[in-house]
C-alpha atoms as a PDB file:
ATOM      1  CA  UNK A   1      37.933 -82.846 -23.730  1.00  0.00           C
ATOM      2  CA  UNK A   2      39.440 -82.668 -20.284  1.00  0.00           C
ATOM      3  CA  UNK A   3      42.592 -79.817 -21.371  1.00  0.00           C
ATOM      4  CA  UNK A   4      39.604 -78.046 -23.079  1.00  0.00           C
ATOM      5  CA  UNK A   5      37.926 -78.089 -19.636  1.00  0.00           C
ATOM      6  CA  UNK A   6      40.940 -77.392 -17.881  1.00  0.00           C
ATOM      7  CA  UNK A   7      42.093 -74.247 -20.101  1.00  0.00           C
ATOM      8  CA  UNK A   8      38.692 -72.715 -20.256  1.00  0.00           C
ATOM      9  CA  UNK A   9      38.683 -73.312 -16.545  1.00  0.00           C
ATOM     10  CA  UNK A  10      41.885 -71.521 -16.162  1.00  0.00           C
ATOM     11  CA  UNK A  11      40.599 -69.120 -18.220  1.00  0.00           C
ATOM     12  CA  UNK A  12      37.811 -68.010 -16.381  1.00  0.00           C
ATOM     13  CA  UNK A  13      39.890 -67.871 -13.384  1.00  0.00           C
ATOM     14  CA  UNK A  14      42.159 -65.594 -15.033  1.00  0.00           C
ATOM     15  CA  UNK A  15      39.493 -63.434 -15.788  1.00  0.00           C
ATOM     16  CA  UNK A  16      38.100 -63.569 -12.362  1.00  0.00           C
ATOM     17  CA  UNK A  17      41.353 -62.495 -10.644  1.00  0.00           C
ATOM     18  CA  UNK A  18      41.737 -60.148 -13.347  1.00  0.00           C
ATOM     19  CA  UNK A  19      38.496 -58.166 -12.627  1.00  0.00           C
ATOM     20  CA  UNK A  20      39.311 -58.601  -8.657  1.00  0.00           C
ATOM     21  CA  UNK A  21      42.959 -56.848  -9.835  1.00  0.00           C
ATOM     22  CA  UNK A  22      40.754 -54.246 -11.108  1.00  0.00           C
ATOM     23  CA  UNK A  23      38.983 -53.342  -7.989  1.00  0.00           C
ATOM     24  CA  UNK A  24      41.388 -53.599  -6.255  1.00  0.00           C
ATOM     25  CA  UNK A  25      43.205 -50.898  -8.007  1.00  0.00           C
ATOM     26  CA  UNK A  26      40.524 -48.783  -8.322  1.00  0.00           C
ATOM     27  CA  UNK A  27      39.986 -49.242  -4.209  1.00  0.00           C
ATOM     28  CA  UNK A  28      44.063 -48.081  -4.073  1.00  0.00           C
ATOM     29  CA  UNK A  29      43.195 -45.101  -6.320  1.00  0.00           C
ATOM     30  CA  UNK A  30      40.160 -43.809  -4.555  1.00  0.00           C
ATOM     31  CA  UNK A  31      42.189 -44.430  -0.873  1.00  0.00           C
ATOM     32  CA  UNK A  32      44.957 -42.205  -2.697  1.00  0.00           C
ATOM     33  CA  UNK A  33      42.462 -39.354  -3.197  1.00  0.00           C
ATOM     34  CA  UNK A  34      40.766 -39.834   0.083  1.00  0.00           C
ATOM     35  CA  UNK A  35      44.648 -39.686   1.547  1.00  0.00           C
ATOM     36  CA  UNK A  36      45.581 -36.747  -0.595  1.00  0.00           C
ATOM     37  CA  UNK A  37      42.264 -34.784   0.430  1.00  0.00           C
ATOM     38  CA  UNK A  38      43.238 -35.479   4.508  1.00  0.00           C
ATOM     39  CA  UNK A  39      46.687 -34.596   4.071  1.00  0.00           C
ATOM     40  CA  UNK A  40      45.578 -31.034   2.230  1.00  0.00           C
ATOM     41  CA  UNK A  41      42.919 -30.676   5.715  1.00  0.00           C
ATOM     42  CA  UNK A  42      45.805 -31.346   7.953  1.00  0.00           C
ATOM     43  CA  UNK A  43      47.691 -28.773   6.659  1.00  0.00           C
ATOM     44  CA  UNK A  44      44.731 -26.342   6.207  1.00  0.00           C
ATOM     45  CA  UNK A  45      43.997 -27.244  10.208  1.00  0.00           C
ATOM     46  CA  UNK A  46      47.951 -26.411  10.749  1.00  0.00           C
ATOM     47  CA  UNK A  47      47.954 -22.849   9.325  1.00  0.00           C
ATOM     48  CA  UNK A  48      44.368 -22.118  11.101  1.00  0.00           C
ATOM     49  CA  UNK A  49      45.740 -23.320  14.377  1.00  0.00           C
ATOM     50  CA  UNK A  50      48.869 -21.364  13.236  1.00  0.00           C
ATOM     51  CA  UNK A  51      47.231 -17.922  11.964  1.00  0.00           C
ATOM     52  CA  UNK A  52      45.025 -18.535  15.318  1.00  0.00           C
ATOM     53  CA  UNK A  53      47.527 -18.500  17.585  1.00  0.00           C
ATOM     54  CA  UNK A  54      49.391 -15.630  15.967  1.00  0.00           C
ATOM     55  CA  UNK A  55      46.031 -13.550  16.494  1.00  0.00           C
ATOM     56  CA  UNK A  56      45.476 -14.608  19.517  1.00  0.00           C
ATOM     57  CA  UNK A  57      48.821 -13.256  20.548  1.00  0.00           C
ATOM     58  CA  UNK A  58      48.374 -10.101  18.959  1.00  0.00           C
ATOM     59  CA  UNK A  59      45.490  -9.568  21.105  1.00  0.00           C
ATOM     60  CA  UNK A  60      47.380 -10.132  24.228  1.00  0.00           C
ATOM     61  CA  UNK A  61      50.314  -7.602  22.932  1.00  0.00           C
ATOM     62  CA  UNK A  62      46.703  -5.392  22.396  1.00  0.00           C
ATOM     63  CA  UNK A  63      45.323  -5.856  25.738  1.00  0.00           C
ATOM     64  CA  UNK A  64      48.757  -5.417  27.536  1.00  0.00           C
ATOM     65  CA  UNK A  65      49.481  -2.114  25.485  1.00  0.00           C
ATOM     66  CA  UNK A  66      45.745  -1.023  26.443  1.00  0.00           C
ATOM     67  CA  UNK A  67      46.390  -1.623  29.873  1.00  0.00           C
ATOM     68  CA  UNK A  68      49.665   0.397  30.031  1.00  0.00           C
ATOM     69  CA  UNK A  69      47.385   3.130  28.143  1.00  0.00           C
ATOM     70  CA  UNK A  70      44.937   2.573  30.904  1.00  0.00           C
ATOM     71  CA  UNK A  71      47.692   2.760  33.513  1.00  0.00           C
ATOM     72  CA  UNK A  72      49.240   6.096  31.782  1.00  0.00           C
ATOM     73  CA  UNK A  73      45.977   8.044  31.807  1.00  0.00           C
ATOM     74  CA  UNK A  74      45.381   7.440  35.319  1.00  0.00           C
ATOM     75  CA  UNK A  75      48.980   8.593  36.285  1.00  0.00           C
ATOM     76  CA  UNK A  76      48.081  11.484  34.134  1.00  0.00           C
ATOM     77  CA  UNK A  77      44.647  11.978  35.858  1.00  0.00           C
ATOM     78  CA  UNK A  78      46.242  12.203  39.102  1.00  0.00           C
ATOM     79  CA  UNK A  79      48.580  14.662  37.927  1.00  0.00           C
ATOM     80  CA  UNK A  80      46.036  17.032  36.272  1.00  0.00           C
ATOM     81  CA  UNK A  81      43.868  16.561  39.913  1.00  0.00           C
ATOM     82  CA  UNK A  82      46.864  18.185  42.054  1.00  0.00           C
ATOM     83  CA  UNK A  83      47.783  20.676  39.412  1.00  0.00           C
ATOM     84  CA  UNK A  84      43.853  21.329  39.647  1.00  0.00           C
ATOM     85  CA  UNK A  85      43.930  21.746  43.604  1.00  0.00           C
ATOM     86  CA  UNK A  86      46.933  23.757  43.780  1.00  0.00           C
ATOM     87  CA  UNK A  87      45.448  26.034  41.217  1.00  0.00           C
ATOM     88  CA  UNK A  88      42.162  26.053  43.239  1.00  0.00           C
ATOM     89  CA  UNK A  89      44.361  26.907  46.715  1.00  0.00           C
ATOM     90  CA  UNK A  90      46.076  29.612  45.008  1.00  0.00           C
ATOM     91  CA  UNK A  91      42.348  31.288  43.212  1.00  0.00           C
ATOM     92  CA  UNK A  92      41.598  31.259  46.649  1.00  0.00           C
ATOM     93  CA  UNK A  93      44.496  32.987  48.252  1.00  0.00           C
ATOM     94  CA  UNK A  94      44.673  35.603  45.535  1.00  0.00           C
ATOM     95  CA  UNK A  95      40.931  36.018  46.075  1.00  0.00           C
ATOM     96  CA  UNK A  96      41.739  36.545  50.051  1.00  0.00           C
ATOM     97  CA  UNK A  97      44.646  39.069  49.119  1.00  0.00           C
ATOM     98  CA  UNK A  98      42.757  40.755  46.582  1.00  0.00           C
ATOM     99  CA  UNK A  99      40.053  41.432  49.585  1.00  0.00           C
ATOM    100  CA  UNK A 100      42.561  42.065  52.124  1.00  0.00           C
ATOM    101  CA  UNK A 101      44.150  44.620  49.858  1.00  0.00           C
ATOM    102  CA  UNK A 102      40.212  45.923  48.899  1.00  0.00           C
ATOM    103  CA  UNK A 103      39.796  46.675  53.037  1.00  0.00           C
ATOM    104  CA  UNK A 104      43.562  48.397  52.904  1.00  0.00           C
ATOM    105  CA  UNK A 105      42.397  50.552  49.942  1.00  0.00           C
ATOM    106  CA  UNK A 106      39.213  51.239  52.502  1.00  0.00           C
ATOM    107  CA  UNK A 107      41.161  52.027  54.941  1.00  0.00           C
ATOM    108  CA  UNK A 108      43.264  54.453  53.381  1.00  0.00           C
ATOM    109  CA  UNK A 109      40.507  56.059  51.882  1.00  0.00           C
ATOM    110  CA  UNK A 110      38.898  56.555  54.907  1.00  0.00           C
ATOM    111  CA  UNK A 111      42.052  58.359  56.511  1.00  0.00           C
ATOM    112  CA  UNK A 112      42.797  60.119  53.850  1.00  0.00           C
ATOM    113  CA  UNK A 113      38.942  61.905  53.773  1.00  0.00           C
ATOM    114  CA  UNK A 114      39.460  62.087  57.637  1.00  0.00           C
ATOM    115  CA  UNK A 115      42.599  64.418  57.346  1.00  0.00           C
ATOM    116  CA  UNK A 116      40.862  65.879  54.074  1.00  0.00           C
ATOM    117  CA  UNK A 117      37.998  66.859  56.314  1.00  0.00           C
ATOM    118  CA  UNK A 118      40.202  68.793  59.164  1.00  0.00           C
END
């Protein structure tokens, strides 16, 4: 009768919360995956941010070192420029000896066949 009722009653419940045990551990199982999967992200996004910021500063340390390269090369320009104008100056005095001596030679010559000609 009424303890057949009862326990079959309880029963059922039983079963109920069982099943809702159940879910809920499968729901805890699938939020431990989900969990696990974020944390593996986050430290996938750590060692991009990381790796990123460790290229980013070798390209700085690039730049700078191109820029003292850049800085070098100009310094070096304007060296080769005056070593290029004092070699120019001095072309151009040797060419004004060389035809100041030419006119000496000329000169000579000409005394000499004046005297050779008395």
């Amino acid at each position: 009768g009424a303890a057949e009722e009862k326990a079959a009653a309880a029963a059922a419940t039983l079963e109920a919360a069982q099943r809702e045990v159940r879910v809920l551990q499968e729901r805890r199982d699938e939020l431990g995956e989900q969990l696990a999967v974020a944390r593996e992200d986050a430290a996938r996004q750590r060692e991009d941010k990381a790796r990123v910021g460790s290229e980013l500063a070798q390209s700085r340390r690039a730049a700078h070192a191109a820029q003292e390269e850049v800085g070098r090369l100009a310094s070096d320009k304007t060296a080769l420029e005056r070593a290029l104008g004092a070699a120019q100056e001095d072309a151009s005095r040797a060419a004004e000896d060389e035809a100041s001596l030419a006119a000496r030679v000329v000169a000579a010559e000409a005394v000499r066949d004046a005297a050779t000609a008395r």
